[in-house]
N, C-alpha and C. Protein backbone atom coordinates (compact mmCIF):
# COMPACT_ATOMS: atom_id res chain seq x y z
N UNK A 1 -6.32 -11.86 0.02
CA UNK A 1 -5.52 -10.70 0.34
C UNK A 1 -4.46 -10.53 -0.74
N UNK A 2 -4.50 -9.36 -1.00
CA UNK A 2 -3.18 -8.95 -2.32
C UNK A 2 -1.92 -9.26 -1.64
N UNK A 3 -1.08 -9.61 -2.53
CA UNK A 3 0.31 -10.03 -2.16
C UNK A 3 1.04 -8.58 -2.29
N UNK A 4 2.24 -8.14 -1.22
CA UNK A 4 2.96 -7.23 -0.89
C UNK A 4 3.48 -6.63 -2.30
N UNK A 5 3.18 -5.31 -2.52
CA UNK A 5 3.84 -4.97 -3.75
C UNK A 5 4.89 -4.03 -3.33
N UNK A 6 4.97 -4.04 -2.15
CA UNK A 6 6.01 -2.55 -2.20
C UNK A 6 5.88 -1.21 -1.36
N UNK A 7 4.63 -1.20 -2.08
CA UNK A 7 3.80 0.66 -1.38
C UNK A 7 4.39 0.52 -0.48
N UNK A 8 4.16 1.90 0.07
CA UNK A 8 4.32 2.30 1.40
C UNK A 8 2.88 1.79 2.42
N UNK A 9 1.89 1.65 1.85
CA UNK A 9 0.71 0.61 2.75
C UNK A 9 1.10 -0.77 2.90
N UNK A 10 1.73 -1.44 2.27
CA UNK A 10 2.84 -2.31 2.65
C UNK A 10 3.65 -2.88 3.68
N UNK A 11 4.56 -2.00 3.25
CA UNK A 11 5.30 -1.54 4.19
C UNK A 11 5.07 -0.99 5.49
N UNK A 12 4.47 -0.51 5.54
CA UNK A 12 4.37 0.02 7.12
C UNK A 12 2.91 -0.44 7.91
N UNK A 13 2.42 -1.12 7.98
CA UNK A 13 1.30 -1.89 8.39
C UNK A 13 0.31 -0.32 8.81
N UNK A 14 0.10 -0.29 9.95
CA UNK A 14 -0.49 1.01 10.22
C UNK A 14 -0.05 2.16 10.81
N UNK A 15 1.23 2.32 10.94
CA UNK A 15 2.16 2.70 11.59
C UNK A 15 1.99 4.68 11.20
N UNK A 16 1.34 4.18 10.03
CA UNK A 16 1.34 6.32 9.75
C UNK A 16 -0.27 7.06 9.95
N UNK A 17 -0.65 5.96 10.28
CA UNK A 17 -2.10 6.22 11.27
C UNK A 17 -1.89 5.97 12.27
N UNK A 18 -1.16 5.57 13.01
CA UNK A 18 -1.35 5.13 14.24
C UNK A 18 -1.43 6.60 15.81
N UNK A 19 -0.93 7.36 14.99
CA UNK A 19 -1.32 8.56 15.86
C UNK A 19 -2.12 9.51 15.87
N UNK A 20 -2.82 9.66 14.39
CA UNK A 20 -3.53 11.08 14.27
C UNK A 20 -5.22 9.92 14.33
N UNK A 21 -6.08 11.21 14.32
CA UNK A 21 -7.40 10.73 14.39
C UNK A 21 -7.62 11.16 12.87
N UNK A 22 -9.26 11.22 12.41
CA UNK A 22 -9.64 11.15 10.84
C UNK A 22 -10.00 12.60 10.89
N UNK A 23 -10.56 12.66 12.40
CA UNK A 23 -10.96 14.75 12.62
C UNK A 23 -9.43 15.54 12.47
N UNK A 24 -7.99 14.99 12.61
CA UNK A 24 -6.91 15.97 12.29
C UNK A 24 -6.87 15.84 11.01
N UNK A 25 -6.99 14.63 10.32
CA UNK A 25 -6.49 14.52 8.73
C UNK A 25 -7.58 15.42 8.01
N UNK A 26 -8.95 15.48 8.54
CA UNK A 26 -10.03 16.69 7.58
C UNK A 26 -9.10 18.15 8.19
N UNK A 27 -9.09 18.12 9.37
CA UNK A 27 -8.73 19.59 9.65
C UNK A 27 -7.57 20.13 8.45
N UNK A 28 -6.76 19.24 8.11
CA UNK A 28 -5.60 19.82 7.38
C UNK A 28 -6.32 19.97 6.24
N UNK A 29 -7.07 18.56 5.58
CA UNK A 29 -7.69 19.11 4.45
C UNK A 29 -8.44 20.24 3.92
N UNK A 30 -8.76 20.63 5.07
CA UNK A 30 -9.73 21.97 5.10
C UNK A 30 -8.85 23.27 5.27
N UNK A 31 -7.84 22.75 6.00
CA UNK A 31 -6.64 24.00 5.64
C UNK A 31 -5.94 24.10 4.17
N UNK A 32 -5.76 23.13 3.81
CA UNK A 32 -5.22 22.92 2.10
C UNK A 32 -6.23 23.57 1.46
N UNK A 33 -7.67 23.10 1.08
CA UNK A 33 -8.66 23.22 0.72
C UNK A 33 -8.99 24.87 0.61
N UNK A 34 -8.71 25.45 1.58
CA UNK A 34 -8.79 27.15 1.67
C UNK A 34 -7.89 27.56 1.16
N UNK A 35 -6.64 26.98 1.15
CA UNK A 35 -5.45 27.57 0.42
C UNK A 35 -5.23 27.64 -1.05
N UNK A 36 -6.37 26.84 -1.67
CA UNK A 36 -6.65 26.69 -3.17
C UNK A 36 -6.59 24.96 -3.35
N UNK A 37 -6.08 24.14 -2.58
CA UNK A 37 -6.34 22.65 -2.64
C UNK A 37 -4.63 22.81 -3.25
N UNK A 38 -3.23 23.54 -3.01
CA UNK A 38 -2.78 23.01 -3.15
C UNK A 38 -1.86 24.17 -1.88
N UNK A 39 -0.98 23.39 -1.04
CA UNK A 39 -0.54 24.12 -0.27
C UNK A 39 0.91 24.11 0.41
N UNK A 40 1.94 25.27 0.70
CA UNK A 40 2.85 24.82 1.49
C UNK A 40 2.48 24.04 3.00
N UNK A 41 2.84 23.24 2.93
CA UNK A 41 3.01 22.83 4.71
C UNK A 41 3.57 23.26 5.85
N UNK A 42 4.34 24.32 5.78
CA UNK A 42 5.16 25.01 6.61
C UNK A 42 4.24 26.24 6.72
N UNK A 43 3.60 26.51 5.83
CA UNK A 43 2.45 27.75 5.50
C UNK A 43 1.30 27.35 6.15
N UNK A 44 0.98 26.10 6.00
CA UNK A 44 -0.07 25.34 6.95
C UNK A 44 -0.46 25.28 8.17
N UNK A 45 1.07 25.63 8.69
CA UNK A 45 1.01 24.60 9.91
C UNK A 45 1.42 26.56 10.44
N UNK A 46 1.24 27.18 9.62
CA UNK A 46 1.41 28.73 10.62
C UNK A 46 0.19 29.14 10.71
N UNK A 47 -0.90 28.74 9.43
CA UNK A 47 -2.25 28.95 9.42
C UNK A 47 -3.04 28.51 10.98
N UNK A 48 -2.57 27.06 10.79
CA UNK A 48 -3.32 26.42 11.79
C UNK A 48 -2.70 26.00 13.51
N UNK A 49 -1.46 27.13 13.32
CA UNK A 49 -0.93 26.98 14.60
C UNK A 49 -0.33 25.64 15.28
N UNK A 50 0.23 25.24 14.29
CA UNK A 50 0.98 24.16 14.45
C UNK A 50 2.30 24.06 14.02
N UNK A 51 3.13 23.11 14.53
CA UNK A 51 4.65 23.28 14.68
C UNK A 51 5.14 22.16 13.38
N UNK A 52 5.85 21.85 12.70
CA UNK A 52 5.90 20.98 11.77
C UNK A 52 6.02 19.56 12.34
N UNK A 53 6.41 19.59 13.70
CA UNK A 53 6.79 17.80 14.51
C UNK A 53 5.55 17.81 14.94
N UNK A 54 4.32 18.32 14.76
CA UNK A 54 3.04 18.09 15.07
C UNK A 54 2.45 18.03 13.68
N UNK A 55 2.38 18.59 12.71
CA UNK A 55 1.78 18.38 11.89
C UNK A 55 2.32 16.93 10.60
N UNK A 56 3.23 16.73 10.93
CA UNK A 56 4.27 15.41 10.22
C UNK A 56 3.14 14.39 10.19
N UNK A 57 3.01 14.41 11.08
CA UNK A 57 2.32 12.72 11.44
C UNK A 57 0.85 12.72 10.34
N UNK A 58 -0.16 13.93 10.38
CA UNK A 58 -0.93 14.12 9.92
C UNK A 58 -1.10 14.13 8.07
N UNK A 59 0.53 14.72 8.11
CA UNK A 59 0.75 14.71 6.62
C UNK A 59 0.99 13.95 6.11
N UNK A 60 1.60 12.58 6.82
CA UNK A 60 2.09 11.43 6.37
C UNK A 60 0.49 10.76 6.22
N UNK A 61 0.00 10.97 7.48
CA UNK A 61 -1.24 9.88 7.44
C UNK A 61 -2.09 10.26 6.30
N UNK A 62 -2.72 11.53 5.74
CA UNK A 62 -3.13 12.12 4.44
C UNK A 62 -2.85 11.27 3.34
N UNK A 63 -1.68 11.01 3.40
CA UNK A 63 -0.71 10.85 2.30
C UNK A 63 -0.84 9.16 2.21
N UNK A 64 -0.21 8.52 3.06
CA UNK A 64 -0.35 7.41 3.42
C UNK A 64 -2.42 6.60 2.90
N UNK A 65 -3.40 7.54 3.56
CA UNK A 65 -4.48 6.76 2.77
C UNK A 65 -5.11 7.26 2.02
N UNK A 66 -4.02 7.99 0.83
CA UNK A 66 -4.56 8.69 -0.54
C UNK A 66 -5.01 9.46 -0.78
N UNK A 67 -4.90 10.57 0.42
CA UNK A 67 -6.00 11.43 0.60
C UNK A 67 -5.62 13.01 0.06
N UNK A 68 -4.26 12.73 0.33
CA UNK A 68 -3.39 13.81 0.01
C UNK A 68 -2.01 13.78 -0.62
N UNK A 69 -1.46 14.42 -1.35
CA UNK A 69 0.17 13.70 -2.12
C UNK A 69 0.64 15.15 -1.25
N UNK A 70 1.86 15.03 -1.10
CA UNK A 70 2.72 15.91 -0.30
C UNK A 70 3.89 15.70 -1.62
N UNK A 71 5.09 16.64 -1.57
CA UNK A 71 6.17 16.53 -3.19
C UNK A 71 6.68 18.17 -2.41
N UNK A 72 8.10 17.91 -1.91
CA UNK A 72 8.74 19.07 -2.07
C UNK A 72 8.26 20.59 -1.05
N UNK A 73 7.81 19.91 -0.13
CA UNK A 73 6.97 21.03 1.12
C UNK A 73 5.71 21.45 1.05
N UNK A 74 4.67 21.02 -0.32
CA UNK A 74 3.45 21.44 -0.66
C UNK A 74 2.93 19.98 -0.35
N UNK A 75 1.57 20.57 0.19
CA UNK A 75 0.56 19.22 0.22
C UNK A 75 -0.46 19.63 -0.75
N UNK A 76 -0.95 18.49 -1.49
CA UNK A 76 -1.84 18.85 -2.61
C UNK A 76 -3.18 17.64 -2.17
N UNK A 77 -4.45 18.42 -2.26
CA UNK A 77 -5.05 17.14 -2.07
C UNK A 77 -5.84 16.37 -3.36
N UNK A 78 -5.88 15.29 -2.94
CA UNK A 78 -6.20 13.99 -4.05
C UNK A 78 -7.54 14.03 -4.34
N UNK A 79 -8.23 13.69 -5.25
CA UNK A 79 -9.60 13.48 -5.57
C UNK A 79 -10.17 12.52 -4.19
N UNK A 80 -9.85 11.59 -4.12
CA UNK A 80 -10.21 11.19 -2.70
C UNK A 80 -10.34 12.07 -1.95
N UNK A 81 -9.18 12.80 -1.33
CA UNK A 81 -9.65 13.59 -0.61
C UNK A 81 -10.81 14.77 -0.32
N UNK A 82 -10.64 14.82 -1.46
CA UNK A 82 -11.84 15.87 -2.19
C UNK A 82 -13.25 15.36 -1.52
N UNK A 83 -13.52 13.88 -2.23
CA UNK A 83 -15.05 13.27 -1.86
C UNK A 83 -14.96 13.39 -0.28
N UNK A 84 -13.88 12.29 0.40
CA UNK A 84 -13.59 12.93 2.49
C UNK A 84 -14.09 14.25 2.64
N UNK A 85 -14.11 15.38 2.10
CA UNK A 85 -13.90 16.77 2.82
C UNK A 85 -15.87 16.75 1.61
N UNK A 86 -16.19 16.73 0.79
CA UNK A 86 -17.37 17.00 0.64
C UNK A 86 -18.60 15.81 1.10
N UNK A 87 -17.88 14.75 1.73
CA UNK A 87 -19.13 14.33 2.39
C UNK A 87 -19.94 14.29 3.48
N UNK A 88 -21.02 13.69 3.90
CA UNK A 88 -21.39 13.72 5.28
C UNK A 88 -20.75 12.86 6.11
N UNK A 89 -21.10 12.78 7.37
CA UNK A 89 -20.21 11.86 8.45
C UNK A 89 -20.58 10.64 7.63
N UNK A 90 -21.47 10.19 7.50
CA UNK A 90 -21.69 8.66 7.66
C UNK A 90 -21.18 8.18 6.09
N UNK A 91 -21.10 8.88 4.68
CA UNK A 91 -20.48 8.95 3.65
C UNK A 91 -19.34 9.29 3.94
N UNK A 92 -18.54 9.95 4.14
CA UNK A 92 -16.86 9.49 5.23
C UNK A 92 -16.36 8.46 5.48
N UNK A 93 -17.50 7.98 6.55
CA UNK A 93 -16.85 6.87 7.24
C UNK A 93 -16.78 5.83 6.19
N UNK A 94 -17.67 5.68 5.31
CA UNK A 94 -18.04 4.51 4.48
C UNK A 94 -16.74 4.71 3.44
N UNK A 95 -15.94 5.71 2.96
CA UNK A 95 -15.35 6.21 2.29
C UNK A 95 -13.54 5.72 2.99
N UNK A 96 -13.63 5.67 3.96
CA UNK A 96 -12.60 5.54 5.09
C UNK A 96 -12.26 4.38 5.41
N UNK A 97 -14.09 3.86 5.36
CA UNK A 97 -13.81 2.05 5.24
C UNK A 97 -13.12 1.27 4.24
N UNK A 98 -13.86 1.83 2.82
CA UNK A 98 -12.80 0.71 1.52
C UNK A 98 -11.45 1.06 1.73
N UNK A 99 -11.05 2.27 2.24
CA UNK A 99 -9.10 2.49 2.24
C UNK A 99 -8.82 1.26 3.74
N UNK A 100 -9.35 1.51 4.83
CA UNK A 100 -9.18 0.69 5.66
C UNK A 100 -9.00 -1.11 5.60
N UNK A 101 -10.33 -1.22 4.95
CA UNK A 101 -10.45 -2.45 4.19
C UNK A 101 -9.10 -2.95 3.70
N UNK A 102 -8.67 -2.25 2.82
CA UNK A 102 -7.48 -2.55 2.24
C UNK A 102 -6.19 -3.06 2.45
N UNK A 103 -6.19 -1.87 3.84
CA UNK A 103 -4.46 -2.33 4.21
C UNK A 103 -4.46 -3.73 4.85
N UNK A 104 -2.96 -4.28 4.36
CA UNK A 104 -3.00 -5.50 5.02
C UNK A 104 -3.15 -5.82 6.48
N UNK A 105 -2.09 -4.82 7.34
CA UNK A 105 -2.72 -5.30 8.67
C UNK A 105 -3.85 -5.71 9.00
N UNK A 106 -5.02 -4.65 8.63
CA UNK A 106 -6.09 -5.04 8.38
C UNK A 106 -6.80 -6.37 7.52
N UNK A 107 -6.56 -6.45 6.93
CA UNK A 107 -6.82 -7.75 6.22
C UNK A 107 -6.30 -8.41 6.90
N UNK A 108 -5.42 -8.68 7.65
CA UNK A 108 -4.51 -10.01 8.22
C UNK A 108 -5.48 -10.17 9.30
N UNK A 109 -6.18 -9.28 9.99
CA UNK A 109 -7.23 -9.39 11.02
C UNK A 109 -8.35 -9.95 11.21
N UNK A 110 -8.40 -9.55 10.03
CA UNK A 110 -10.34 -9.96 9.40
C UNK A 110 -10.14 -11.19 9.31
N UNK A 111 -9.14 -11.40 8.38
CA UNK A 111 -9.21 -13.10 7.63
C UNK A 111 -8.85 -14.14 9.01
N UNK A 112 -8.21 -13.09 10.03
CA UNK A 112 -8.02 -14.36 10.99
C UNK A 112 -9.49 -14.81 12.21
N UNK A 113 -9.64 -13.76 12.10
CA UNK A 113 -11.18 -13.73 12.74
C UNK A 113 -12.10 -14.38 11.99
N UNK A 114 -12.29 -14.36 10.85
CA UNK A 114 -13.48 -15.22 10.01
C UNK A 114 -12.83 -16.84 10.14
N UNK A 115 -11.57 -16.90 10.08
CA UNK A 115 -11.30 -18.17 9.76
C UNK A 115 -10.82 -18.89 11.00
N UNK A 116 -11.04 -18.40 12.18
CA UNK A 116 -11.55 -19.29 13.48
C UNK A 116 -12.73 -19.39 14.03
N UNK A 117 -13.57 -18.68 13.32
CA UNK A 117 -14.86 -18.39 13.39
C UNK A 117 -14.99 -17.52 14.97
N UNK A 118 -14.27 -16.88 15.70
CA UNK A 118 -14.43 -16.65 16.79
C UNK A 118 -13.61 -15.13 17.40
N UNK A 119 -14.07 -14.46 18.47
CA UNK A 119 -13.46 -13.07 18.50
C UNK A 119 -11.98 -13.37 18.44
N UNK A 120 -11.23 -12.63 18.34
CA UNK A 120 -9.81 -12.50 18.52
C UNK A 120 -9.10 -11.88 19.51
N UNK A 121 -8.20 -12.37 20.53
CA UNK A 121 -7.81 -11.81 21.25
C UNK A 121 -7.10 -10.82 21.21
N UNK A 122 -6.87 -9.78 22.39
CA UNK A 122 -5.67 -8.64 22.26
C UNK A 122 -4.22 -9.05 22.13
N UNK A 123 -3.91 -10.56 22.74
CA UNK A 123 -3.03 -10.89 22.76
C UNK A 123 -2.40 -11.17 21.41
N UNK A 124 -3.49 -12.39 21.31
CA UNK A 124 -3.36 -12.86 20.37
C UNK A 124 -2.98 -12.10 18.74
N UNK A 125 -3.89 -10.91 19.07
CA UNK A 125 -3.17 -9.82 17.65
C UNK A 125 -2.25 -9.18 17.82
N UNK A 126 -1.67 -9.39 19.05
CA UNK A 126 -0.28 -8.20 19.51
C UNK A 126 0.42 -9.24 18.94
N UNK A 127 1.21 -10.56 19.31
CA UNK A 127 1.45 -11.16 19.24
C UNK A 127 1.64 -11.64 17.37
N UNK A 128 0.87 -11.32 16.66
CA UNK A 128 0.84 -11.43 15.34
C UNK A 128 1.56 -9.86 14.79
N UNK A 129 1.21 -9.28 15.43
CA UNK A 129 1.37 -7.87 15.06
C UNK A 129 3.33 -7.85 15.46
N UNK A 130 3.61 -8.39 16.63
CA UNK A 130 4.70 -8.28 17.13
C UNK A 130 5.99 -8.93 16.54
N UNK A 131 5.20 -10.48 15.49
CA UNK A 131 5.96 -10.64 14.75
C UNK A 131 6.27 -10.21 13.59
N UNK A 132 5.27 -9.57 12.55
CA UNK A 132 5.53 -8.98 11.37
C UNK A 132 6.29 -7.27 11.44
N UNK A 133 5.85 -6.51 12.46
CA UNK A 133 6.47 -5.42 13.07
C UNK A 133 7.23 -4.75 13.83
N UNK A 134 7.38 -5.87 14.78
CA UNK A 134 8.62 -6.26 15.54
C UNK A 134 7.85 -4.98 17.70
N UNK A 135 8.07 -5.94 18.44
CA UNK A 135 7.40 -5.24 19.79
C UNK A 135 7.24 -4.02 20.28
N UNK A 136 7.99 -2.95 19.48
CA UNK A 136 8.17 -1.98 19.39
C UNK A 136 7.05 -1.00 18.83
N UNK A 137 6.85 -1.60 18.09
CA UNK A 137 5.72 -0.93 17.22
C UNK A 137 3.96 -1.30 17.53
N UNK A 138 4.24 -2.80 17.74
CA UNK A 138 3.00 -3.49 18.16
C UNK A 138 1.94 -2.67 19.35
N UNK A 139 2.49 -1.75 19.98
CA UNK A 139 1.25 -1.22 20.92
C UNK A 139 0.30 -0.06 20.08
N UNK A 140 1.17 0.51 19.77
CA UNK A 140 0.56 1.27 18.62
C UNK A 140 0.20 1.45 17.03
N UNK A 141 0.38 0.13 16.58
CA UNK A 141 -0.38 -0.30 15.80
C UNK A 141 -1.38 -1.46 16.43
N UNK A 142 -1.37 -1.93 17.10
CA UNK A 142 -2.74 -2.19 17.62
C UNK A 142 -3.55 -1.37 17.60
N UNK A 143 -3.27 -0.43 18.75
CA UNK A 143 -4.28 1.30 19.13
C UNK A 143 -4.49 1.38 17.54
N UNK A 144 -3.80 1.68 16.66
CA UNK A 144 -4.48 2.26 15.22
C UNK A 144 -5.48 1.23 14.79
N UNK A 145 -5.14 -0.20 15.03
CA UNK A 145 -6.44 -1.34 14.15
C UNK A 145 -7.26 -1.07 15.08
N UNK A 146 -7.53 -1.07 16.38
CA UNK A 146 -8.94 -0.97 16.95
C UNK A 146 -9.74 0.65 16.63
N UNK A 147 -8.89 1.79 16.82
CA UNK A 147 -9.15 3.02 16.80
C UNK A 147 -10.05 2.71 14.92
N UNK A 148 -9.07 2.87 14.22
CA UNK A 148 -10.18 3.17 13.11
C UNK A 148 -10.62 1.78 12.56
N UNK A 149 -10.60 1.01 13.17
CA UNK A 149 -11.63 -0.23 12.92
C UNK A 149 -13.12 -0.02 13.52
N UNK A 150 -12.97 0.87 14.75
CA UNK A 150 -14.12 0.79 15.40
C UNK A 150 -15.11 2.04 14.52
N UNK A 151 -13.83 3.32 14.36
CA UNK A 151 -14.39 4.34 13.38
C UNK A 151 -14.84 3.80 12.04
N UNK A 152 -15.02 3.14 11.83
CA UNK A 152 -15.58 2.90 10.28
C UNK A 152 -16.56 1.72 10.39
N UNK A 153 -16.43 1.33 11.58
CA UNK A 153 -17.39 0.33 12.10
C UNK A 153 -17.52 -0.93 11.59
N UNK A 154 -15.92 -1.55 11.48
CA UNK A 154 -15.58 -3.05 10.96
C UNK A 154 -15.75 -3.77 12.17
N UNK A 155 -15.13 -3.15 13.08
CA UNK A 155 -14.44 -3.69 14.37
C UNK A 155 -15.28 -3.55 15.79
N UNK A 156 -15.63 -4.21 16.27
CA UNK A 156 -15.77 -3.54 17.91
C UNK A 156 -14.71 -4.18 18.67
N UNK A 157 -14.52 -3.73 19.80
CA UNK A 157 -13.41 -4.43 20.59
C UNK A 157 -14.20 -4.16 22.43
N UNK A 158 -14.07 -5.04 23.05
CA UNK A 158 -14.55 -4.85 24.61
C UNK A 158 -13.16 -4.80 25.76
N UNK A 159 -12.79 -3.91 26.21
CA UNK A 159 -11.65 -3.38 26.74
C UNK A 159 -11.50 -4.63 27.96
N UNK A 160 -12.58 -4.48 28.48
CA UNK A 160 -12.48 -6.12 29.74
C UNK A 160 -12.30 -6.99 29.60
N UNK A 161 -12.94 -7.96 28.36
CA UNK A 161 -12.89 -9.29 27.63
C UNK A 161 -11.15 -8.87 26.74
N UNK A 162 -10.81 -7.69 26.54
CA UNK A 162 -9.78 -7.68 25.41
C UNK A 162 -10.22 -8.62 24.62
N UNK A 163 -11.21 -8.50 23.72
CA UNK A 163 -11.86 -9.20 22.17
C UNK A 163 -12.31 -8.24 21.42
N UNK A 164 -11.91 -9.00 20.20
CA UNK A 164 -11.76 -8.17 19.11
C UNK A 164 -13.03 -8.53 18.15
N UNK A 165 -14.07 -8.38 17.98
CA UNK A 165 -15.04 -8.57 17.05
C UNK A 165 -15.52 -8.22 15.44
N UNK A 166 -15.75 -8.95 14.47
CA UNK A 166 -16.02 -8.27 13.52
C UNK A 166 -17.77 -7.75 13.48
N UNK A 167 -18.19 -6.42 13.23
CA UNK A 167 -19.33 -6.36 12.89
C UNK A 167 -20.35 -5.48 11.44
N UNK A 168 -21.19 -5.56 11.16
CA UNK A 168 -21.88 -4.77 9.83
C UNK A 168 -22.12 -3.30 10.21
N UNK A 169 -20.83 -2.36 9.05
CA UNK A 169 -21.56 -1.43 9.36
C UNK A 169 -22.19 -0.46 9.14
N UNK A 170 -23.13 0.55 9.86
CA UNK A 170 -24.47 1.38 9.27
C UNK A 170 -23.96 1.49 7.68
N UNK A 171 -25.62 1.19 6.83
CA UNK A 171 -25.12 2.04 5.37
C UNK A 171 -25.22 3.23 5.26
N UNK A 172 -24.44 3.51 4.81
CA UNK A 172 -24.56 5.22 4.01
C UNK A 172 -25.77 5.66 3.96
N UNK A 173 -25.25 7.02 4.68
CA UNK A 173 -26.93 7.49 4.35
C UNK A 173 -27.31 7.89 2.53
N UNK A 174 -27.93 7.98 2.10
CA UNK A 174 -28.81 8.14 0.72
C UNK A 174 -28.53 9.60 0.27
């Protein structure tokens, strides 16, 4: 695992995903995207009928996994984002995975799961989560590691057992 440089992926474990889904972060892209790929956000969010304390979260999360740079009330989207908005679902997800892959929370997960050889509890990752992020934050960055762990298909999790599993997932389609 890379050692902490700073970023804002860093810094904030999953905390600027932890509310939007990957279907709001395309929706905006596809609103940028019509606007010429570079856009006000206040202009955005009149397009798409949204209030700016609703669309925040989305812009951050864009932004947050490279998908989009925001600078001064315009959101502009990133070549990443570009490939997200021209691929198919299952080229997406795979696309969604290496950024996922990445962040440390994530990594702090994986590596602890491989290296007990065994599922991981809910507790047990709140509890990890609760110390680097403090209890406050820990319910919903959990919800974000299972939510797009399961979307990109690193993760399964069983709501009864509360276990956390690693599994292989589908390749890209061709």
């Amino acid at each position: 695992m890379r050692e902490d440089d700073g970023s804002p992926r860093f810094r904030a474990g999953m905390q600027p995903i932890s509310r939007v889904s990957l279907g709001q972060i395309v929706g905006l892209l596809k609103a940028v995207e019509e606007a010429g790929g570079d856009a006000d956000v206040a202009e955005i969010g009149r397009s798409v009928e949204m209030d700016l304390d609703a669309l925040g979260p989305i812009v951050n999360a864009a932004e947050f996994l490279g998908l989009a740079r925001a600078e001064e009330g315009n959101l502009t989207i990133e070549e990443l984002g570009r490939k997200v908005l021209n691929a198919g679902l299952r080229q997406r997800k795979a696309i969604v995975r290496e950024i996922i892959k990445e962040l440390p929370s994530f990594q702090r997960l994986t590596e602890r799961i491989q290296a007990t050889g065994r599922p991981a509890t809910r507790e047990e990752v709140l509890a990890a989560i609760e110390e680097r992020f403090g209890s406050h934050n820990a319910p919903s960055i959990f919800n974000a590691l299972i939510y797009w762990g399961r979307y990109v298909e690193l993760l399964s999790y069983d709501s009864r057992s509360e276990r956390i599993e690693l599994r292989q997932p589908s390749p890209p389609a061709a």
